[in-house]
Protein backbone atom coordinates (compact mmCIF):
# COMPACT_ATOMS: atom_id res chain seq x y z
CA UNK A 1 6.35 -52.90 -45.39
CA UNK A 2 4.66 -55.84 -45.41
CA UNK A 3 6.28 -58.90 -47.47
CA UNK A 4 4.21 -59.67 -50.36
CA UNK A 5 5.21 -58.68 -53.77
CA UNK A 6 4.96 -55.24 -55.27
CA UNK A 7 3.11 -55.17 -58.33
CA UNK A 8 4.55 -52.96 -60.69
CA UNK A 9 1.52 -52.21 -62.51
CA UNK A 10 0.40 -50.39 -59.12
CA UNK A 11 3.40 -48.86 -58.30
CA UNK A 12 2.96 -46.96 -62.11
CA UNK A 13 -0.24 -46.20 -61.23
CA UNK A 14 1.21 -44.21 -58.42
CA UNK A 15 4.04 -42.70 -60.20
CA UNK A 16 1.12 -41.27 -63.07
CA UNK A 17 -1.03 -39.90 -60.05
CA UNK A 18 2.39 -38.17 -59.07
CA UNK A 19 2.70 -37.00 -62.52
CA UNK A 20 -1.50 -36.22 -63.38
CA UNK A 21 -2.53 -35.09 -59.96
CA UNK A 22 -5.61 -36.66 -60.05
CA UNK A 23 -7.39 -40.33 -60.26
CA UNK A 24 -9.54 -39.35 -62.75
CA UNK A 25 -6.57 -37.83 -64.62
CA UNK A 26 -4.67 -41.43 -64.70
CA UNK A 27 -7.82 -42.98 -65.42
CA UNK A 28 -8.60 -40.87 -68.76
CA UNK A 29 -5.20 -41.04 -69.78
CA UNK A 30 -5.01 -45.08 -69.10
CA UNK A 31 -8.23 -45.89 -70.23
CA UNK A 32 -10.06 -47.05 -66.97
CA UNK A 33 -12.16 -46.06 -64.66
CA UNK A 34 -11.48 -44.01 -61.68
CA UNK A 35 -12.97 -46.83 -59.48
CA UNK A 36 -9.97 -48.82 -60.97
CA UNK A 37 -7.61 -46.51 -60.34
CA UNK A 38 -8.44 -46.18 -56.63
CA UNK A 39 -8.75 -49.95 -56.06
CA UNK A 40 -5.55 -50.60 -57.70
CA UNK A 41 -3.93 -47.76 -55.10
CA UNK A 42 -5.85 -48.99 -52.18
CA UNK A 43 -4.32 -52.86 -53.12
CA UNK A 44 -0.93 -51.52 -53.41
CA UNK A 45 -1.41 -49.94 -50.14
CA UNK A 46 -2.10 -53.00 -48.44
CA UNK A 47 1.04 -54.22 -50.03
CA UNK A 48 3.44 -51.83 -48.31
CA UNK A 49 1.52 -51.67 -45.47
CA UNK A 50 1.59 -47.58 -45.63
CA UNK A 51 -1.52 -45.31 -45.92
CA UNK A 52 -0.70 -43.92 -50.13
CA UNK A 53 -3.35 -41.56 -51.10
CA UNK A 54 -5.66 -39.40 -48.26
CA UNK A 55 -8.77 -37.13 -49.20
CA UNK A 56 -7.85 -33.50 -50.20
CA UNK A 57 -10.92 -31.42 -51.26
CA UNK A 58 -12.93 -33.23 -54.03
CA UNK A 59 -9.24 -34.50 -55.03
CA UNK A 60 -6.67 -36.70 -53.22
CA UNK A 61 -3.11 -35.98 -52.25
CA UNK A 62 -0.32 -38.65 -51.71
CA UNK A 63 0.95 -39.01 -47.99
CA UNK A 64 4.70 -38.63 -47.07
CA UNK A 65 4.93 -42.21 -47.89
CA UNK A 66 3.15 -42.14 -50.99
CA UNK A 67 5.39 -39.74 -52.03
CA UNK A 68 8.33 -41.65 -50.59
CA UNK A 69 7.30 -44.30 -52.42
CA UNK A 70 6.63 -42.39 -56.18
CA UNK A 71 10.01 -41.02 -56.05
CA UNK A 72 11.44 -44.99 -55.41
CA UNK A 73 9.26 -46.31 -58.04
CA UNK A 74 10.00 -43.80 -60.57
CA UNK A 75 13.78 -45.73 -60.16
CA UNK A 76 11.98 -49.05 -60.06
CA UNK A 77 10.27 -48.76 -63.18
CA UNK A 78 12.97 -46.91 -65.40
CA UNK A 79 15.20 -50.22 -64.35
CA UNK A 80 12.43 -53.11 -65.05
CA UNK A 81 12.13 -51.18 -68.59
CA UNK A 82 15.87 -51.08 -68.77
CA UNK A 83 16.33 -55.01 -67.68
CA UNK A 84 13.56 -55.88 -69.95
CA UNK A 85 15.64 -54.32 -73.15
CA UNK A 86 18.93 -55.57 -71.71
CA UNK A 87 18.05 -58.85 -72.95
CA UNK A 88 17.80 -57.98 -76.50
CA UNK A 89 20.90 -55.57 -76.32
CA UNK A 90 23.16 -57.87 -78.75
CA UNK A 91 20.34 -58.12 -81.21
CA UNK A 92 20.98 -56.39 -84.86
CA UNK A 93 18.88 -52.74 -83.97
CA UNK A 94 15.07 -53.17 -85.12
CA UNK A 95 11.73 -51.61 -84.51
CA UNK A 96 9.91 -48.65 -84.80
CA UNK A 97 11.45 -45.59 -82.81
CA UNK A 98 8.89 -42.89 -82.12
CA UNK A 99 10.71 -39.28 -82.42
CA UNK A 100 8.84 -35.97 -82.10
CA UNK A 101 10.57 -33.05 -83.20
CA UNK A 102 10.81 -29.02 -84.14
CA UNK A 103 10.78 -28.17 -87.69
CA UNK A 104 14.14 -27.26 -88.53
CA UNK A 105 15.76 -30.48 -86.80
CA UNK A 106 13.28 -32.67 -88.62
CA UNK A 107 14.14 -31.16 -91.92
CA UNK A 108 18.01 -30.76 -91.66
CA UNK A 109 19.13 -33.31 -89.25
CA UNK A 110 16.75 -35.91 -88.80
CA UNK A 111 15.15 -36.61 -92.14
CA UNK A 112 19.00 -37.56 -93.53
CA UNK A 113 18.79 -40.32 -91.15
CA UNK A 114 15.99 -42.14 -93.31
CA UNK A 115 17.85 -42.99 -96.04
CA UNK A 116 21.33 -43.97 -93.99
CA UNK A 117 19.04 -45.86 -91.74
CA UNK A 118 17.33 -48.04 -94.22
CA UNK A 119 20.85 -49.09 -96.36
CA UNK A 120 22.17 -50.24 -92.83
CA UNK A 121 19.14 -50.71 -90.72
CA UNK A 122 16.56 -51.60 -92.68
CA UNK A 123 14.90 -53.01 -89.45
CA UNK A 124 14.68 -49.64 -87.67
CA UNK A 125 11.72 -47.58 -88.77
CA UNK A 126 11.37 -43.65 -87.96
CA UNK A 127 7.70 -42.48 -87.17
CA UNK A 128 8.37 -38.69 -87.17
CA UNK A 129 6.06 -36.05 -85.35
CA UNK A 130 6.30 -32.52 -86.00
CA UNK A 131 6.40 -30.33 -82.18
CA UNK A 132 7.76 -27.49 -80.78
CA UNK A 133 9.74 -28.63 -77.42
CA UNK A 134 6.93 -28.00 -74.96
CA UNK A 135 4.53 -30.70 -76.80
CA UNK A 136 7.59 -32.92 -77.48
CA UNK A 137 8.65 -33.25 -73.95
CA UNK A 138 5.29 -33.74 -73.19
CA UNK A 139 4.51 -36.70 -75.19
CA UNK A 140 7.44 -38.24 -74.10
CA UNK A 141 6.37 -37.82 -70.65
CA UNK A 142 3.27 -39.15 -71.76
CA UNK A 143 5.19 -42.23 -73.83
CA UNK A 144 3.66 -41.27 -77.09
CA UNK A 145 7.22 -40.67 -78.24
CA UNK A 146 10.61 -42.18 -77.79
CA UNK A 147 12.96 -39.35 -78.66
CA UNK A 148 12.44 -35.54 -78.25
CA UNK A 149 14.38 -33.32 -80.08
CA UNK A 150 14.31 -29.95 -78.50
CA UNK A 151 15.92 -26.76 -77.80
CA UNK A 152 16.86 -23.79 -75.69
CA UNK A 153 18.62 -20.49 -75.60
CA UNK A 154 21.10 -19.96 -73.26
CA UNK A 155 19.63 -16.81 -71.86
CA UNK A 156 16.46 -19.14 -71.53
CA UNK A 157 17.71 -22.68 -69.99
CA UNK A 158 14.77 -25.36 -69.85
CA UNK A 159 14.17 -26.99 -66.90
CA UNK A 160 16.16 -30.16 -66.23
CA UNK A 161 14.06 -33.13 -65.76
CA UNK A 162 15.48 -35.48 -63.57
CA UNK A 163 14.06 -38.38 -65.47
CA UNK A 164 15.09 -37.86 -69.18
CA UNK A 165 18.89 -37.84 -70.49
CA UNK A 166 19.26 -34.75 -72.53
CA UNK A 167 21.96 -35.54 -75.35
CA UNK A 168 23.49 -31.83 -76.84
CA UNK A 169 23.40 -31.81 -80.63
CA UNK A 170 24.38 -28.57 -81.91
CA UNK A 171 24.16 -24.62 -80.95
CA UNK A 172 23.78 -21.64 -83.18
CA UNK A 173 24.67 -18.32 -82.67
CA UNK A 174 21.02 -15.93 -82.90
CA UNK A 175 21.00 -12.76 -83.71
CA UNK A 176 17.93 -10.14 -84.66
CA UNK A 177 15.97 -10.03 -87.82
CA UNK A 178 14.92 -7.12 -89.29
CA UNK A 179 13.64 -5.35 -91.98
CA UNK A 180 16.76 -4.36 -94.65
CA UNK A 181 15.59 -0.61 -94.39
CA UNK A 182 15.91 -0.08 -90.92
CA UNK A 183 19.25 1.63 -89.66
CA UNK A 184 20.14 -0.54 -86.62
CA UNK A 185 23.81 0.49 -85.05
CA UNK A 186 26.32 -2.38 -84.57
CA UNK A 187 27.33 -3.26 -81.17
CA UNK A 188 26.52 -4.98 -78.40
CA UNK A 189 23.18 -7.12 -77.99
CA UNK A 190 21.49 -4.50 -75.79
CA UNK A 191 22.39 -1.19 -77.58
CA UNK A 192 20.62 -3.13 -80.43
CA UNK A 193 17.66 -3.92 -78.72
CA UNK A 194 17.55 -0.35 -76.99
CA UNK A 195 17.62 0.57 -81.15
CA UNK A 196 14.55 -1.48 -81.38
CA UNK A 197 12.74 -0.54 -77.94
CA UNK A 198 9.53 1.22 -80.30
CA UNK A 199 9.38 -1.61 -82.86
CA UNK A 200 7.03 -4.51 -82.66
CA UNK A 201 8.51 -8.20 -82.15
CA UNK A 202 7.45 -11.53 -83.20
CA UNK A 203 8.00 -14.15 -81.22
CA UNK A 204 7.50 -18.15 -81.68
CA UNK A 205 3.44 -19.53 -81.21
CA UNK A 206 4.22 -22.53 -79.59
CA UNK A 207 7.16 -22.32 -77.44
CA UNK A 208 7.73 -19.30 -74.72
CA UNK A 209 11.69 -19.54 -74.89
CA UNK A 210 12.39 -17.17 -77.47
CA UNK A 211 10.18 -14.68 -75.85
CA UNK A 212 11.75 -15.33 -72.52
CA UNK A 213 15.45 -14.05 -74.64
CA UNK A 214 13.13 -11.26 -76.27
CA UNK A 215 12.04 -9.92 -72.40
CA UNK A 216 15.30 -10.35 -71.15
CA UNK A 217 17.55 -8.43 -73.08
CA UNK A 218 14.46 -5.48 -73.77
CA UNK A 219 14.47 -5.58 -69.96
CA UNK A 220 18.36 -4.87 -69.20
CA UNK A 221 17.85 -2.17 -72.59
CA UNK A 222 14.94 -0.67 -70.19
CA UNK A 223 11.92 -1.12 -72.27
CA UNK A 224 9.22 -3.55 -72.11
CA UNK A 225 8.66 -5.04 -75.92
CA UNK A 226 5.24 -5.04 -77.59
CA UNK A 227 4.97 -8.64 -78.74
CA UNK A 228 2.51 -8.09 -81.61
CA UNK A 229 2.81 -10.91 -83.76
CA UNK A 230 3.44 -15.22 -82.88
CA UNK A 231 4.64 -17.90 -85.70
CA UNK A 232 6.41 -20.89 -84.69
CA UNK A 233 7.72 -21.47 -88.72
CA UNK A 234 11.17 -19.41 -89.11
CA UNK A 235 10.24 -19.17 -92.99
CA UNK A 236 7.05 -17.43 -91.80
CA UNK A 237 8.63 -15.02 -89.29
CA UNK A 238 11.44 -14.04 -91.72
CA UNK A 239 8.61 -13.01 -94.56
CA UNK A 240 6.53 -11.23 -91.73
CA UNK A 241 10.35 -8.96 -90.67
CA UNK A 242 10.45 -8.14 -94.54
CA UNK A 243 6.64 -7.14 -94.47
CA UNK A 244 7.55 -4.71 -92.13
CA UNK A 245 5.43 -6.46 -89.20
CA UNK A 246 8.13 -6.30 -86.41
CA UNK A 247 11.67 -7.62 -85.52
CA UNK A 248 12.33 -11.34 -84.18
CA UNK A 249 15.28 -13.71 -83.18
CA UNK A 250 16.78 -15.73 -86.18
CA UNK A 251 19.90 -18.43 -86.03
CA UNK A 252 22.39 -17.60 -88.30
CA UNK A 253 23.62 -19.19 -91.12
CA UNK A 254 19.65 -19.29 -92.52
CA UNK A 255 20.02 -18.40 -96.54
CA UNK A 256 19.17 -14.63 -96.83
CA UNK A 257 15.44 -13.61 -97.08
CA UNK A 258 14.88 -10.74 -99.40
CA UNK A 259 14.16 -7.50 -97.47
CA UNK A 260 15.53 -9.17 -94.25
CA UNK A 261 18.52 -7.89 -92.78
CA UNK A 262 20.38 -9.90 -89.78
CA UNK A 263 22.05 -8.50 -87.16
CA UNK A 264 24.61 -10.65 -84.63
CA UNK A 265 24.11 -9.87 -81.03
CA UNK A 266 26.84 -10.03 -78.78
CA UNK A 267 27.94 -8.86 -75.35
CA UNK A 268 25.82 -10.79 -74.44
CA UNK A 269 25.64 -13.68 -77.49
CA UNK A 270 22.19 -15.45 -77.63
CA UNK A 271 23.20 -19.17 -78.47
CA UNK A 272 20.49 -21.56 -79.24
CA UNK A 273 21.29 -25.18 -77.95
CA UNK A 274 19.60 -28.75 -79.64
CA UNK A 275 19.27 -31.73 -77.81
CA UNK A 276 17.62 -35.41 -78.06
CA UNK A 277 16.15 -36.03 -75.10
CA UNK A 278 14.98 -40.04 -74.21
CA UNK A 279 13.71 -41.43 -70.79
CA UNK A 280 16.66 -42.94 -68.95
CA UNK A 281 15.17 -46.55 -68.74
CA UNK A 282 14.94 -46.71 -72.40
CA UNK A 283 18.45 -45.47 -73.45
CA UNK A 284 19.74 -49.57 -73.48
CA UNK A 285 17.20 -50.24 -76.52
CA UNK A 286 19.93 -50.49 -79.16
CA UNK A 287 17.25 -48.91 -81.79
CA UNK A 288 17.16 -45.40 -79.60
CA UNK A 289 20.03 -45.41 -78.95
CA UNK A 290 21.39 -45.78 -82.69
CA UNK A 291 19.17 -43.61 -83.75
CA UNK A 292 20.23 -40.77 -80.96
CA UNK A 293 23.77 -41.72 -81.37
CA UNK A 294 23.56 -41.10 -85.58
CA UNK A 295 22.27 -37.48 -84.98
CA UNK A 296 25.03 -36.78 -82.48
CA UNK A 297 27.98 -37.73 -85.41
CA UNK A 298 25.87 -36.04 -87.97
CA UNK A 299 25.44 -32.46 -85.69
CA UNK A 300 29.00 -33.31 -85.45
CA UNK A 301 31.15 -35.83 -87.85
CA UNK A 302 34.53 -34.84 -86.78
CA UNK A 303 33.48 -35.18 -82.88
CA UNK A 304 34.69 -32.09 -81.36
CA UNK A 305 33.03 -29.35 -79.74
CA UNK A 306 29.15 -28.57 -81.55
CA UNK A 307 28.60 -25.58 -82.61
């Protein structure tokens, strides 16, 4: 490596052709040009003295070193953004923190922040962004949003991204929705579903992890499920079960729907698991991290296990 400074600016350049996969991809999503975005590569090249980026097709690829180099400056960058908040870390929390969000943890858990946060932070602002978790990890990725709240089933795990800090909030137990007619035996989760193996099943619109549950336990029941009907609002899926349009996952402890009739699954249980998720260089900004820190007491106030 030669010894001139590395610009930073460069090296995140680099890290978002990692992440985009192509120079005209960074340059949309940056604002430039593509003949930016290679002369900013080709100048950080010269910096490290390593070949970055080599011709692939139409496309590029990054070399062994380039890739070397993403995975260091993926570290770098996280810890310039943390050093850079460091120095305000004593400060009284203030600014606006960015949090996108599905329904139900915008409704119950994070719109009782606003009120708690403006009697003792009347500094910290919420701008709140209604997403399932596939579009809320995404614009965090993307830096559009500072928090993600999100969740998964434990029959469904999401992927662990190496580069966000998932914070658990609180589980719920899931069982299956279905119309208050229908004679569905108790027992275990897959005599149920084996009960329900000629029905049709809604699943969410926007998010794939409910279906993946759905598949899984129709699969060790030996049927394949005909997914009919998509909604990602749980008020809209539990009026579609009482139409008659199909069966579909629901967390307990949801106020009873008229016509809707829930039934626990066990053996196995289907648990569905909230977190916050943040980047890990921005967990020191005190405003984050209140604001993270508040819906952890609140999905739990006496501090033991969430469920």
């Amino acid at each position: 490596m030669n010894d001139g400074v590395m610009d930073t600016r460069r090296l995140a350049l680099l890290c978002e052709l990692t992440r985009l996969g192509s120079m005209r991809a960074v340059a949309e999503s940056l604002h430039v040009t593509t003949s930016t975005v290679s002369q900013q590569l080709a100048a950080l090249s010269k910096e490290v003295g390593q070949v970055l980026v080599e011709p692939d097709g139409r496309g590029v690829r990054l070399t062994p070193a380039g890739r070397r180099l993403a995975e260091h400056g993926a570290r770098i960058l996280d810890a310039v953004e943390a050093a850079r908040i460091d120095l305000s870390a004593g400060a009284e929390p203030n600014g606006t923190v960015r949090v996108a969000g599905y329904l139900t943890a915008v409704r119950d858990h994070l719109l009782p922040l606003v009120v708690r946060l403006a009697e003792a932070y009347p500094r910290v602002r919420l701008l709140v962004r209604e997403h399932e978790p596939p579009e809320s990890l995404a614009l965090l990725a993307d830096d559009t949003v500072d928090l993600a709240l999100t969740y998964d089933y434990n029959l469904a795990p999401a992927p662990v991204d190496p580069s966000a800090d998932a914070a658990p909030l609180w589980t719920a137990r899931c069982g299956l929705g279905v119309p208050a007619g229908l004679d569905v035996p108790a027992g275990g989760a897959v005599r149920i579903f084996t009960a329900c193996a000629g029905l049709d099943w809604i699943v969410n619109s926007r998010h794939t992890a409910d279906e993946v549950v759905v598949r899984t336990l129709s699969s060790m029941a030996g049927f394949d499920p005909r997914v009919t009907h998509r909604a990602d609002s749980l008020g809209l899926v539990e009026h579609m079960v009482a139409a008659g349009l199909g069966v579909a996952l629901l967390p307990a402890g949801r106020p009873p729907v008229p016509g809707v009739r829930f039934v626990p699954l066990d053996d196995p249980p289907v648990v569905l698991r909230a977190y916050a998720v943040a980047r890990h260089g921005r967990l020191r900004w005190p405003a984050l991290s209140l604001v993270r820190e508040l819906l952890r007491e609140q999905a739990d106030p006496a501090g033991g296990p969430r469920a």
